[in-house]
Protein backbone atom coordinates (compact mmCIF):
# COMPACT_ATOMS: atom_id res chain seq x y z
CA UNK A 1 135.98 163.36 -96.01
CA UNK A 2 139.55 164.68 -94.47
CA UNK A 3 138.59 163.62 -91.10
CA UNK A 4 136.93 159.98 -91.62
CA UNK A 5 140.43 159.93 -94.36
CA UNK A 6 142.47 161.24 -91.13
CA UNK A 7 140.70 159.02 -88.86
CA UNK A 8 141.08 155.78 -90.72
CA UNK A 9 145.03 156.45 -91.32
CA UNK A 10 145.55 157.32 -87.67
CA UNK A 11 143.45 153.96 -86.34
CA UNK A 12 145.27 152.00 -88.79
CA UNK A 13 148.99 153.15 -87.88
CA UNK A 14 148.44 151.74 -84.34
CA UNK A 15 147.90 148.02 -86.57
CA UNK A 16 151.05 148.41 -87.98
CA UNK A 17 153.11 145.88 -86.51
CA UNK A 18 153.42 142.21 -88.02
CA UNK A 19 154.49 139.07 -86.41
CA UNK A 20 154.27 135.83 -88.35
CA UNK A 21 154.02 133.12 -86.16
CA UNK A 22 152.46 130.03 -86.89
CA UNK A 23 150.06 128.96 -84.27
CA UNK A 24 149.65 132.05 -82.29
CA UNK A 25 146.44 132.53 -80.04
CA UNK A 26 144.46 134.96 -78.77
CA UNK A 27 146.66 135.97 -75.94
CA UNK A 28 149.36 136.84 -78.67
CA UNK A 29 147.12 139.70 -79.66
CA UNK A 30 148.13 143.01 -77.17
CA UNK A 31 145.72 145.98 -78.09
CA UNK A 32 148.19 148.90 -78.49
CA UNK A 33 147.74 151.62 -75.98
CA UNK A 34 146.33 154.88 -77.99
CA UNK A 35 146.59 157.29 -75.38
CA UNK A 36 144.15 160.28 -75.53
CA UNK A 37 143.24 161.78 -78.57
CA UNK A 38 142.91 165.01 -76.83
CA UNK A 39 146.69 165.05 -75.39
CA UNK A 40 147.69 168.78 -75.86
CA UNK A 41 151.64 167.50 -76.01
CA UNK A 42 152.99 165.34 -78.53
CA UNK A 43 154.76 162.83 -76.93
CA UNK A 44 157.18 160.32 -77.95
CA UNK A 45 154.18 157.41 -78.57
CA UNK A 46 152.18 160.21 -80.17
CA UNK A 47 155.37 161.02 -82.80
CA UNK A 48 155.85 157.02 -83.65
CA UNK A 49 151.60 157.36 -84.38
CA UNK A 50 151.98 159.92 -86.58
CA UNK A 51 154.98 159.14 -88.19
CA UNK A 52 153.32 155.83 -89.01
CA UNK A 53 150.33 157.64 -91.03
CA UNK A 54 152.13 159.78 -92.65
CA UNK A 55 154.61 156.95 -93.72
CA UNK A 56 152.05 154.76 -94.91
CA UNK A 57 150.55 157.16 -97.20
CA UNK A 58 154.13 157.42 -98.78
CA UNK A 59 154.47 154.08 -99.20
CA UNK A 60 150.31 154.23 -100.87
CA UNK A 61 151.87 156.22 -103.15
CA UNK A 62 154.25 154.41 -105.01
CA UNK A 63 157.36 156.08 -104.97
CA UNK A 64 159.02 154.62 -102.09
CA UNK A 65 162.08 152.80 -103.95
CA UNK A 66 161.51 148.83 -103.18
CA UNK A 67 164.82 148.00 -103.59
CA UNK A 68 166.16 145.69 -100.35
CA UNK A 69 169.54 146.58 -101.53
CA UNK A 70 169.08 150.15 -101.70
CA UNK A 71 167.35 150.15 -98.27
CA UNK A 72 169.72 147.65 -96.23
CA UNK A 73 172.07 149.97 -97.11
CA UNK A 74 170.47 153.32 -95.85
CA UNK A 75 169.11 151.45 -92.81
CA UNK A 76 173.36 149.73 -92.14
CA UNK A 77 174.57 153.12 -91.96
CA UNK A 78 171.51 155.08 -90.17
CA UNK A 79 171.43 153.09 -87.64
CA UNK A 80 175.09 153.00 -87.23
CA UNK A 81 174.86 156.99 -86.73
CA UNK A 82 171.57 156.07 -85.01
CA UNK A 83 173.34 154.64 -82.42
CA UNK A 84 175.58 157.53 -81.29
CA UNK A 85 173.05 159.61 -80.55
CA UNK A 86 169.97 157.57 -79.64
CA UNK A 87 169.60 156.63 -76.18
CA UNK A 88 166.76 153.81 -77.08
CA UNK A 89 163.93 156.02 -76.96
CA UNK A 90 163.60 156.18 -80.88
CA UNK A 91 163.13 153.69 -83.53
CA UNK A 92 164.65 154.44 -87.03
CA UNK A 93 163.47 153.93 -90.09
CA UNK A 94 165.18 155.06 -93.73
CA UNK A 95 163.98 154.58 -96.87
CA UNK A 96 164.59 155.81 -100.39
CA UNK A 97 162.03 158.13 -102.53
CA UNK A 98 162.34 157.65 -106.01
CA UNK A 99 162.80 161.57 -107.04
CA UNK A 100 165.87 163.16 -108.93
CA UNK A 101 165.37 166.17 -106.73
CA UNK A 102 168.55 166.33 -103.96
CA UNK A 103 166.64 166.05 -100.89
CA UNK A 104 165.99 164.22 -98.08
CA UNK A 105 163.56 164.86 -94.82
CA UNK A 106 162.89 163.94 -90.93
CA UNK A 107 158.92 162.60 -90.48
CA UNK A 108 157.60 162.17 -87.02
CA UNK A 109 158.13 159.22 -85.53
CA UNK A 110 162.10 158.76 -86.87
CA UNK A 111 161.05 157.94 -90.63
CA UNK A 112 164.22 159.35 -92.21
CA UNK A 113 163.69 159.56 -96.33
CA UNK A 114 166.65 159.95 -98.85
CA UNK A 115 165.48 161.17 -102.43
CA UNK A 116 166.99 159.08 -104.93
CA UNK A 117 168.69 162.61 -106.32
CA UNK A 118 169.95 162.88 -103.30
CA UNK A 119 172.33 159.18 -103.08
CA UNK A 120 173.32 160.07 -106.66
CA UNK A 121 174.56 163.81 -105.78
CA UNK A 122 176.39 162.57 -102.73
CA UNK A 123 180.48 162.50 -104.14
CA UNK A 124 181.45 159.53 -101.23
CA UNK A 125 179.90 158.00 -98.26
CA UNK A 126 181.17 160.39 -95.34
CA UNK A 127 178.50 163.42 -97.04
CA UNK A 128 175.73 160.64 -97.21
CA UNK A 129 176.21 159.88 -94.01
CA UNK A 130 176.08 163.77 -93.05
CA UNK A 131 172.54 164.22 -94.26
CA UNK A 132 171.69 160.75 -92.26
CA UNK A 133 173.51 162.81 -89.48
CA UNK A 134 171.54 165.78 -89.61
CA UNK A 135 167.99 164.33 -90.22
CA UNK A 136 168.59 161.91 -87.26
CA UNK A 137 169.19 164.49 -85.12
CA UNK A 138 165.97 166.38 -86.13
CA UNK A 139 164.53 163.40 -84.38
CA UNK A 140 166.48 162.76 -81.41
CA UNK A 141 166.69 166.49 -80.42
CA UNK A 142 162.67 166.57 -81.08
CA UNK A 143 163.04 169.60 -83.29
CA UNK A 144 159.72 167.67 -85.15
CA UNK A 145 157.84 167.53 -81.93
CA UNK A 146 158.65 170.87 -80.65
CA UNK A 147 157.54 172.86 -83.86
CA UNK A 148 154.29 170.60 -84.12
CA UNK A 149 153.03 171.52 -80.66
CA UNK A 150 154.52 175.17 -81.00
CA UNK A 151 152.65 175.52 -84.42
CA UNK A 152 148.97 173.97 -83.37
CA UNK A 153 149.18 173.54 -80.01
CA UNK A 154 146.17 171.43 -80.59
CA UNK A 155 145.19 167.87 -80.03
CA UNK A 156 146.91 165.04 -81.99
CA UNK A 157 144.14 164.00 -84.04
CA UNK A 158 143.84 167.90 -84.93
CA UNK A 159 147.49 167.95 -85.74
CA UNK A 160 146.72 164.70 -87.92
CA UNK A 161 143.88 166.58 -89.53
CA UNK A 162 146.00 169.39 -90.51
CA UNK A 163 148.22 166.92 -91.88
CA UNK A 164 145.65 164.76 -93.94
CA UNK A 165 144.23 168.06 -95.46
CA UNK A 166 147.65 169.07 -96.93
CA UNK A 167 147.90 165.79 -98.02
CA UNK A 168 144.33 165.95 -99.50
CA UNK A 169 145.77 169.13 -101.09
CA UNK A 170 148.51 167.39 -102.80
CA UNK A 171 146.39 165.43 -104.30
CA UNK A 172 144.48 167.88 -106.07
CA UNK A 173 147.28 169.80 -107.51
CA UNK A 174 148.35 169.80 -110.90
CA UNK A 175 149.79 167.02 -112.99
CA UNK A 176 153.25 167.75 -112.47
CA UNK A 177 152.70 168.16 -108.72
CA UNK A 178 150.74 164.68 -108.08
CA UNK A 179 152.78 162.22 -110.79
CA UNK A 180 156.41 164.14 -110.30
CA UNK A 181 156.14 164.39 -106.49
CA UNK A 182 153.39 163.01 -104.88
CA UNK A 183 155.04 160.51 -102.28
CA UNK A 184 157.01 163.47 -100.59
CA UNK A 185 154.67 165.85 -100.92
CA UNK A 186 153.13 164.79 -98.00
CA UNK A 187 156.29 164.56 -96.01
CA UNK A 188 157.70 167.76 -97.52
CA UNK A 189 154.40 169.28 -96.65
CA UNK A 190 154.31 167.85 -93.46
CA UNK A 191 158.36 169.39 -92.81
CA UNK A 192 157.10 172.82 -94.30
CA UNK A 193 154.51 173.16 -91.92
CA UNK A 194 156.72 172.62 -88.85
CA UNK A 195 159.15 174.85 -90.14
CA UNK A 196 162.45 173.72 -88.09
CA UNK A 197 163.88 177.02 -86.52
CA UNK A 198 167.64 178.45 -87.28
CA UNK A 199 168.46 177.07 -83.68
CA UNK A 200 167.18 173.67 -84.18
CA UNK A 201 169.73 173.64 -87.84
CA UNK A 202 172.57 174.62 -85.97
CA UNK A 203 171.94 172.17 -83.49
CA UNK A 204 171.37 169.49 -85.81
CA UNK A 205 174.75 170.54 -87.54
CA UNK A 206 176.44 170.00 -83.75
CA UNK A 207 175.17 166.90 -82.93
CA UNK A 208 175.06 165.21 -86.42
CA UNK A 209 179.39 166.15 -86.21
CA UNK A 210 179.38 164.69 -83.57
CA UNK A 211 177.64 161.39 -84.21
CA UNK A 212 179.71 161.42 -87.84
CA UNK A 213 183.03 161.16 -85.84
CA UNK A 214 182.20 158.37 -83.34
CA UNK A 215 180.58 156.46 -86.02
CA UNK A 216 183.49 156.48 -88.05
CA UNK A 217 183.01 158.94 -90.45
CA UNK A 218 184.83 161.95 -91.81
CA UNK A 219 183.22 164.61 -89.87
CA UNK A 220 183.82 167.11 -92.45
CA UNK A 221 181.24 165.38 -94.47
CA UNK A 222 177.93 167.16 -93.67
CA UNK A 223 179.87 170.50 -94.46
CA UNK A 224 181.39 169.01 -97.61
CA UNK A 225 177.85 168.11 -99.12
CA UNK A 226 176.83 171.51 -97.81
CA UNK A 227 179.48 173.08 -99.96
CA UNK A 228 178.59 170.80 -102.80
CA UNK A 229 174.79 172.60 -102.62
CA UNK A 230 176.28 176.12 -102.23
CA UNK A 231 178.42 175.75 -105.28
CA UNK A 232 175.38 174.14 -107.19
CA UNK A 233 173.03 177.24 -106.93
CA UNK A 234 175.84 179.73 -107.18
CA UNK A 235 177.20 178.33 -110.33
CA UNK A 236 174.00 177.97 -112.49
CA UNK A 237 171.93 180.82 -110.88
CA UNK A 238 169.43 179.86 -113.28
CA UNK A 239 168.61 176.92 -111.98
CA UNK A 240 166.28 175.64 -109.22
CA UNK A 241 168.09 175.44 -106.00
CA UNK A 242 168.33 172.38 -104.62
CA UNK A 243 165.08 171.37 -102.71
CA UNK A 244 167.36 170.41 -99.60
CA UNK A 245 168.60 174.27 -99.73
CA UNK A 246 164.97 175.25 -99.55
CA UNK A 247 164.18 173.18 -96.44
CA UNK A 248 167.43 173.25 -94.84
CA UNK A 249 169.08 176.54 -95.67
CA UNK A 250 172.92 176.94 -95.77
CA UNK A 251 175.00 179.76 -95.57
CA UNK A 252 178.36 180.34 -95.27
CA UNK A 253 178.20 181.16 -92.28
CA UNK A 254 176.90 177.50 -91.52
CA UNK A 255 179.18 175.84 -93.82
CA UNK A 256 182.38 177.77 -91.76
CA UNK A 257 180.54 176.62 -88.33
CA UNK A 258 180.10 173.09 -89.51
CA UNK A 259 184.12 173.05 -90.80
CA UNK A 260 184.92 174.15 -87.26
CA UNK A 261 183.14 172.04 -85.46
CA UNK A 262 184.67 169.32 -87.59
CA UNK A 263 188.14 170.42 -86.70
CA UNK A 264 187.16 170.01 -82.70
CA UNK A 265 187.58 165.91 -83.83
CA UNK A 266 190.50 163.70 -84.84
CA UNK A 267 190.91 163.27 -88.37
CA UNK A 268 189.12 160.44 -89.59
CA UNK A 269 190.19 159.09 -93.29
CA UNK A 270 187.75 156.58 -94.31
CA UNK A 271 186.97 154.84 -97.68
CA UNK A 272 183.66 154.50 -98.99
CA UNK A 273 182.27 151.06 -98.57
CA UNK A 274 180.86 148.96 -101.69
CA UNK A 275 177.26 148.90 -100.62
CA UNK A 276 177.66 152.53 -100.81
CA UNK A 277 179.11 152.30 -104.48
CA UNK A 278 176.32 149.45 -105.30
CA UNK A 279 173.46 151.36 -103.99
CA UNK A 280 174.31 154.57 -106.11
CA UNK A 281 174.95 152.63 -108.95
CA UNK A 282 171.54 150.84 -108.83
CA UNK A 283 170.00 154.82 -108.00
CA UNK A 284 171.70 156.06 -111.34
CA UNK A 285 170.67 152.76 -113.52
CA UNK A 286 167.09 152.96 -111.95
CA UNK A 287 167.19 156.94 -112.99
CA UNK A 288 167.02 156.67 -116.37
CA UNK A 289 163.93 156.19 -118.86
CA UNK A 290 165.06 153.03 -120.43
CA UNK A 291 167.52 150.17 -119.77
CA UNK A 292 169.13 151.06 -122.84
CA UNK A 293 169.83 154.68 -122.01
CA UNK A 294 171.27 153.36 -119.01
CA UNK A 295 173.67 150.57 -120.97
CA UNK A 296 174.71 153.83 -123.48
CA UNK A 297 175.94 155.81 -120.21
CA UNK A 298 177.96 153.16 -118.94
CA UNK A 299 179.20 152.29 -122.54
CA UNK A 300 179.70 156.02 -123.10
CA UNK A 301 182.65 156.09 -120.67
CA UNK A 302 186.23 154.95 -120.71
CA UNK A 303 186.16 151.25 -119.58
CA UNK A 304 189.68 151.30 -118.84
CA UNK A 305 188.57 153.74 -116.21
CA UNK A 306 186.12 151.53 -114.76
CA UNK A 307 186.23 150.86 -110.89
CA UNK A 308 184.95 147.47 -109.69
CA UNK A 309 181.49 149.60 -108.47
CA UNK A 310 181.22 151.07 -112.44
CA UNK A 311 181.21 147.35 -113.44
CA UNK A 312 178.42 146.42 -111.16
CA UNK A 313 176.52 149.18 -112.54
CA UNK A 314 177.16 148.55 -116.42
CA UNK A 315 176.31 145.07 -115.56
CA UNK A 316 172.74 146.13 -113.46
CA UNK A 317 172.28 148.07 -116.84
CA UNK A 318 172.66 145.25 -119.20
CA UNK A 319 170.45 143.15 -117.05
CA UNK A 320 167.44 145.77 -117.19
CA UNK A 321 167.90 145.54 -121.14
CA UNK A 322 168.15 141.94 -121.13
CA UNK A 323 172.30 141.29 -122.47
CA UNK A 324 172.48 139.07 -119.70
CA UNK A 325 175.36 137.23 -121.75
CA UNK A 326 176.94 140.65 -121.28
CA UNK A 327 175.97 140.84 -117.55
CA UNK A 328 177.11 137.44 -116.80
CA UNK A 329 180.73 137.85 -117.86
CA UNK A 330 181.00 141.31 -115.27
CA UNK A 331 179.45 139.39 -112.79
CA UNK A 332 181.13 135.86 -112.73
CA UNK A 333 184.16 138.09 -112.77
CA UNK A 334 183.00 140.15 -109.73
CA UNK A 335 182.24 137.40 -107.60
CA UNK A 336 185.83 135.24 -108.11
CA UNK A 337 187.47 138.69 -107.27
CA UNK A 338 185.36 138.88 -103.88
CA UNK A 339 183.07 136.80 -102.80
CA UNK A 340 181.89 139.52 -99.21
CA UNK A 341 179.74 141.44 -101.63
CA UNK A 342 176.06 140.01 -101.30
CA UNK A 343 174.77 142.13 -104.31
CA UNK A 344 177.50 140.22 -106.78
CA UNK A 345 175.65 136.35 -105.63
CA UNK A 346 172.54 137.93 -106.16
CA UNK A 347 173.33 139.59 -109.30
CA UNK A 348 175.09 135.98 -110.84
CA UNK A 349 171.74 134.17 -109.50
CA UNK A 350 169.31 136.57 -111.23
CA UNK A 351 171.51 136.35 -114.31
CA UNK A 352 171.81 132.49 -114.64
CA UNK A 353 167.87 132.33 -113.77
CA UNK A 354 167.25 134.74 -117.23
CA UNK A 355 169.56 132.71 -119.09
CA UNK A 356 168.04 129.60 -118.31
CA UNK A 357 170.51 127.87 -116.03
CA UNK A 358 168.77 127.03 -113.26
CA UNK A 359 170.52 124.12 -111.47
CA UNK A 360 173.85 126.76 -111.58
CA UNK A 361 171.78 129.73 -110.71
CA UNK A 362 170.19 127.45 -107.10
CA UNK A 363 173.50 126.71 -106.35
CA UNK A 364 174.68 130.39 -106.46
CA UNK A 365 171.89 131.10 -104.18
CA UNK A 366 172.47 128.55 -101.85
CA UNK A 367 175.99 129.04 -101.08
CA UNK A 368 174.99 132.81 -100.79
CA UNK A 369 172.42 131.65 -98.19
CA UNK A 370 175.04 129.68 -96.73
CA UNK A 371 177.14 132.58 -96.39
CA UNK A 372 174.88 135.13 -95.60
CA UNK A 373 172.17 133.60 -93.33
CA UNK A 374 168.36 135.94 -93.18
CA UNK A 375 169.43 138.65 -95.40
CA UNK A 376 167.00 140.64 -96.41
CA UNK A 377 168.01 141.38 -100.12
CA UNK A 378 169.60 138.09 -100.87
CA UNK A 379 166.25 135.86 -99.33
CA UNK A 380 163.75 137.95 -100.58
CA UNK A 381 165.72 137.74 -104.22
CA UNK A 382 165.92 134.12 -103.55
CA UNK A 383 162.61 133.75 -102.40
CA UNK A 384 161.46 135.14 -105.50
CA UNK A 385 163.22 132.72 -107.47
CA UNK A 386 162.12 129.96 -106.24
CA UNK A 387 158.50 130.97 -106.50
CA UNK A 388 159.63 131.72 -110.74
CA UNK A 389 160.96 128.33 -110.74
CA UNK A 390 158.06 126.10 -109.12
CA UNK A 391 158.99 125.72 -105.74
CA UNK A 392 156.96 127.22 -103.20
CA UNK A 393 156.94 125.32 -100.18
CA UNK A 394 160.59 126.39 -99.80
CA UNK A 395 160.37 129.78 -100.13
CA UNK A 396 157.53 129.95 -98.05
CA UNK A 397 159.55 128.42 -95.53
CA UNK A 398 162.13 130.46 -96.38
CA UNK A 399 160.32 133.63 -96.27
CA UNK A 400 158.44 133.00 -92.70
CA UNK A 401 161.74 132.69 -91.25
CA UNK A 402 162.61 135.32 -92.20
CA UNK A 403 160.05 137.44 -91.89
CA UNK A 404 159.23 136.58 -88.16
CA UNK A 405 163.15 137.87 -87.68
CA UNK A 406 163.52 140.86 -89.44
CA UNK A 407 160.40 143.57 -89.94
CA UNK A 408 158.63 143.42 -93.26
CA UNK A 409 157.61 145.72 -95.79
CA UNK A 410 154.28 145.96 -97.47
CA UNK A 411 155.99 144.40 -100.77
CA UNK A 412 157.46 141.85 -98.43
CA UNK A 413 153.93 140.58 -96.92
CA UNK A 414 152.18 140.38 -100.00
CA UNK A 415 155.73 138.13 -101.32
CA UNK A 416 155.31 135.56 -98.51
CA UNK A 417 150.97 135.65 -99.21
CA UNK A 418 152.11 134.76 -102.82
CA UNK A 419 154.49 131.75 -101.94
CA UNK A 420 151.90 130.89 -98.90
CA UNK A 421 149.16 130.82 -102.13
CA UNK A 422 151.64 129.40 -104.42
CA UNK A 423 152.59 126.48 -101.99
CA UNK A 424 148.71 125.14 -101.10
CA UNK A 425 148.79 127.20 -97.95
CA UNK A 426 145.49 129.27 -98.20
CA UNK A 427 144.43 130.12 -94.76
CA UNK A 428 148.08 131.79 -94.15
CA UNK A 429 147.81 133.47 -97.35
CA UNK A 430 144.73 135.01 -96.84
CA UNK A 431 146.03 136.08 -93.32
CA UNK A 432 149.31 137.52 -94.91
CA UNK A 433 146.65 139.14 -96.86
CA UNK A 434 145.15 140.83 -94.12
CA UNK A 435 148.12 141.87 -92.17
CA UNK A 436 149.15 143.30 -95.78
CA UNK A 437 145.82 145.66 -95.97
CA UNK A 438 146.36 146.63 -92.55
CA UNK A 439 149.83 148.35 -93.04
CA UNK A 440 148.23 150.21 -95.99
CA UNK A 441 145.60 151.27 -93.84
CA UNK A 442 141.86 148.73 -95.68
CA UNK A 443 140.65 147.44 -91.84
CA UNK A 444 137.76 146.50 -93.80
CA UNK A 445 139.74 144.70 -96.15
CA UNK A 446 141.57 142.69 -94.34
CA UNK A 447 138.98 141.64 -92.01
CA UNK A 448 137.85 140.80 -95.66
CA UNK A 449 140.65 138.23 -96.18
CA UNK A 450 140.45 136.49 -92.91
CA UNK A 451 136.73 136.10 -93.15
CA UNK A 452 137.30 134.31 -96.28
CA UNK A 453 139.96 132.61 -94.37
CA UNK A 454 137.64 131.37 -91.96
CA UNK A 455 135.18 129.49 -94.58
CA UNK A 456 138.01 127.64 -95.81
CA UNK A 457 137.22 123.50 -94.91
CA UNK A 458 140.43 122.60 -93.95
CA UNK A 459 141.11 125.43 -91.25
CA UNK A 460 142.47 124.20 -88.58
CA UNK A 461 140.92 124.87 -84.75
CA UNK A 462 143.92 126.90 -83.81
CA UNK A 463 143.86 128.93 -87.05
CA UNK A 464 140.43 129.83 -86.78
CA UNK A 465 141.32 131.08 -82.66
CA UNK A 466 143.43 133.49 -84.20
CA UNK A 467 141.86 134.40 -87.09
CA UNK A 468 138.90 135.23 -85.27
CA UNK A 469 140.81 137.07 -82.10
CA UNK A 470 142.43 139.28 -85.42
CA UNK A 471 138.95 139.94 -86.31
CA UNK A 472 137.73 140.94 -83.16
CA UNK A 473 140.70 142.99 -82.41
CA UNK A 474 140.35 145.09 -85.59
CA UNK A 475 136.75 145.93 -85.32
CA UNK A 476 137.10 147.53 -82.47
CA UNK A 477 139.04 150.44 -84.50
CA UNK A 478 136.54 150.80 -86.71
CA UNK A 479 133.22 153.52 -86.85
CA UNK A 480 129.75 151.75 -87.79
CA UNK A 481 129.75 153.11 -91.06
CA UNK A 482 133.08 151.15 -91.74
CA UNK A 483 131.30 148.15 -90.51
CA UNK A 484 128.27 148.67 -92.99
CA UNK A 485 130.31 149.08 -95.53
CA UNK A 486 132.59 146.17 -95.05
CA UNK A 487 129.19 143.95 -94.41
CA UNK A 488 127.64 144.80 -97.67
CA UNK A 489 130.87 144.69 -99.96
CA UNK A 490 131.58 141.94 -101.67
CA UNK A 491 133.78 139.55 -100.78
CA UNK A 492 137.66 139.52 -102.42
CA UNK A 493 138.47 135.97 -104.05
CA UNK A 494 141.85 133.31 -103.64
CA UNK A 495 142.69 134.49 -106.86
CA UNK A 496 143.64 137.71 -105.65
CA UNK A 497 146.24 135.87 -103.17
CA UNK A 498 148.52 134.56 -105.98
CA UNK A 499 148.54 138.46 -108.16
């Protein structure tokens, strides 16, 4: 069971890519090159592979955070640190885990996670971007690949065996275990397993400094969240260290090291940008059990004390709990005072939509659309609205165009199949559908959806070219038993497309 599990998540990684493009043919359709299964060395392709399955199975999980605001964010100032280290060979990818635990971990592949615990520990943007700094340069130093081929020195689809049975293992555990941690305890596993060595911290440390200061952060901040850790364990002993202490051990020996190193730079003294004050706010309302704990928190504190980012989150808070009234009044007051900050438009349009004020609430929207041209957060949002408010061509539209610019998300596939179903379009929704069960991994599945596709009267001829060149493409990844399977299942209907 492992290895056909193994096997199907490894095939399916190399599917991973999406390009929505309306009329594309056969030729379109490049079969990815999967190199040897028996390659003794990881190599770069081989990390991107595996990084892929393991990510995926995160994302199966649930607890990736599907916020776009919360993940522009991490991805604006990863890649910005990205970039002073990275000499093109690696593609990054951060994301948020929803997990109160301070942590955050390097997969294969340059998937970089952030726990949610982690953003909401963080005291400004400079230590964030330290633990970026660090984890990306796990990846472009290789410290992943090295200890993977030093620990198995085995094949990669051995190494991805060994991962798919710890995953398996996860699985099994205890209550706690699977529902409190389940969605890194694959990639925690996975970072446990390869063990990075004192040399490859310390080296991390050095080039992470480095990347701070020429991306235009305080230096000092990796060893300034470092120092927030250390104090955390030594002051309530009793207490579970911090899981980031556990998997990236710090001593003060490291913390002094880091503070030189920082010193070797020219003071930097930044301020912490608003996305970084939004996105925490959103991690702390999105932390607690109910909206209306959230609302008492805010309420709880001195409001004559409140910075412009506080207000965003009380108003975030009243939203969840559904004092939009309440909301409304932060937010039309947000926007006037500055009208940069793409969360505020989106926050006024969600607002006026609940409230019932639709012609203001399109307006907002478009003039944020206006301003702020294939945004991920604010046309997804809008997309979203539109489809609440019976108009579907448009944010199908809306959504392709994006979409065949920017990379999707899982969420974001089966968004645009929705509007695709929504607007009349049913051969593009069932192949959104497809391309949607492919980045989870279901070849059988979404061969599924563009078989259906294919019965459909009013295909047209160059649909059913690509459709079928899909079809062909994917069945060549699968075993005969997959085929079997898929042959004698039965069939998924349109319904499904507009869920």
């Amino acid at each position: 069971m492992i290895l056909e599990t193994t096997k199907r998540f490894l095939i399916a990684a190399l599917l991973g890519t999406v390009v929505f493009v309306s009329g594309a043919g056969a030729d379109d359709i490049n079969l990815p090159d999967m190199g040897s299964p028996a390659d003794a060395i990881l190599n770069s392709s081989d990390e991107a592979r595996l990084g892929r399955m393991i990510m995926r199975d995160i994302r199966n999980s649930g607890m990736v955070v599907e916020d776009p605001l919360i993940t522009e964010y991490l991805n604006d100032v990863g890649s910005r640190i990205a970039a002073q280290t990275n000499d093109g060979e690696h593609n990054f990818t951060f994301f948020a885990v929803e997990d109160p635990r301070i942590n955050a971990f390097a997969l294969p592949g340059g998937y970089i996670g952030i726990h949610t615990g982690l953003l909401e520990a963080t005291r400004n943007e400079d230590e964030l971007a330290g633990v970026l700094a660090h984890e990306v340069a796990h990846v472009t130093q290789r410290h992943i690949a090295r200890a993977i081929h030093a620990n198995s020195r085995q094949s990669l689809l051995t190494t991805a065996i060994m991962l798919g049975a710890i995953i398996v293992a996860a699985a099994g555990g205890s209550g706690d275990a699977v529902q409190g941690a389940m969605a890194v305890g694959q990639g925690m596993a996975a970072q446990q397993q390869i063990n990075f060595t004192r040399s490859n911290e310390y080296e991390a440390d050095r080039i992470g400094i480095a990347a701070l200061a020429d991306a235009g952060f305080d230096p000092n901040g990796m060893a300034s969240f470092f120092e927030v850790l250390s104090r955390m364990q030594t002051t309530s002993p009793e207490m579970r260290a911090p899981e980031f202490l556990r998997t990236h051990p710090v001593t003060t020996a490291r913390i002094a090291e880091a503070r030189s190193r920082a010193r070797d730079y020219p003071a930097i003294s930044s301020e912490d940008s608003k996305s970084y004050g939004i996105a925490r706010m959103r991690a702390i309302v999105a932390r607690f059990d109910t909206p209306e704990q959230a609302v008492a928190y805010f309420e709880g504190r001195n409001s004559a004390d409140h910075s412009e980012i506080e207000r965003y989150g009380r108003a975030v808070a009243y939203q969840r709990a559904g004092n939009h009234f309440e909301a409304l009044k932060i937010l039309e007051d947000l926007l006037e005072e500055d009208q940069s900050v793409i969360a505020y438009h989106i926050g006024l349009g969600q607002t006026l939509v609940a409230l019932d004020q639709y012609s203001d609430a399109l307006r907002v929207f478009e003039r944020a659309v206006e301003l702020f041209p294939r945004n991920v957060p604010l046309v997804i949002e809008y997309g979203e609205r539109l489809l609440d408010l019976g108009q579907p061509k448009k944010a199908h539209a809306m959504l392709l165009d994006l979409l065949n610019n920017v990379p999707p998300t899982p969420s974001q596939v089966r968004l645009i199949a929705r509007a695709a179903s929504l607007a009349g379009e049913d051969a593009e929704a069932y192949y959104y559908l497809a391309e949607y069960r492919l980045m989870i991994g279901d070849l059988a599945g979404g061969i599924s959806y563009l078989q259906q596709a294919l019965r459909l009267p009013e295909l047209q001829d160059i649909q059913r070219a690509r459709f079928e060149a899909r079809i062909d493409f994917i069945r060549e990844f699968m075993t005969e038993e997959q085929l079997k399977r898929m042959q004698s299942s039965r069939p998924v209907g349109v319904a499904r497309t507009r869920q």
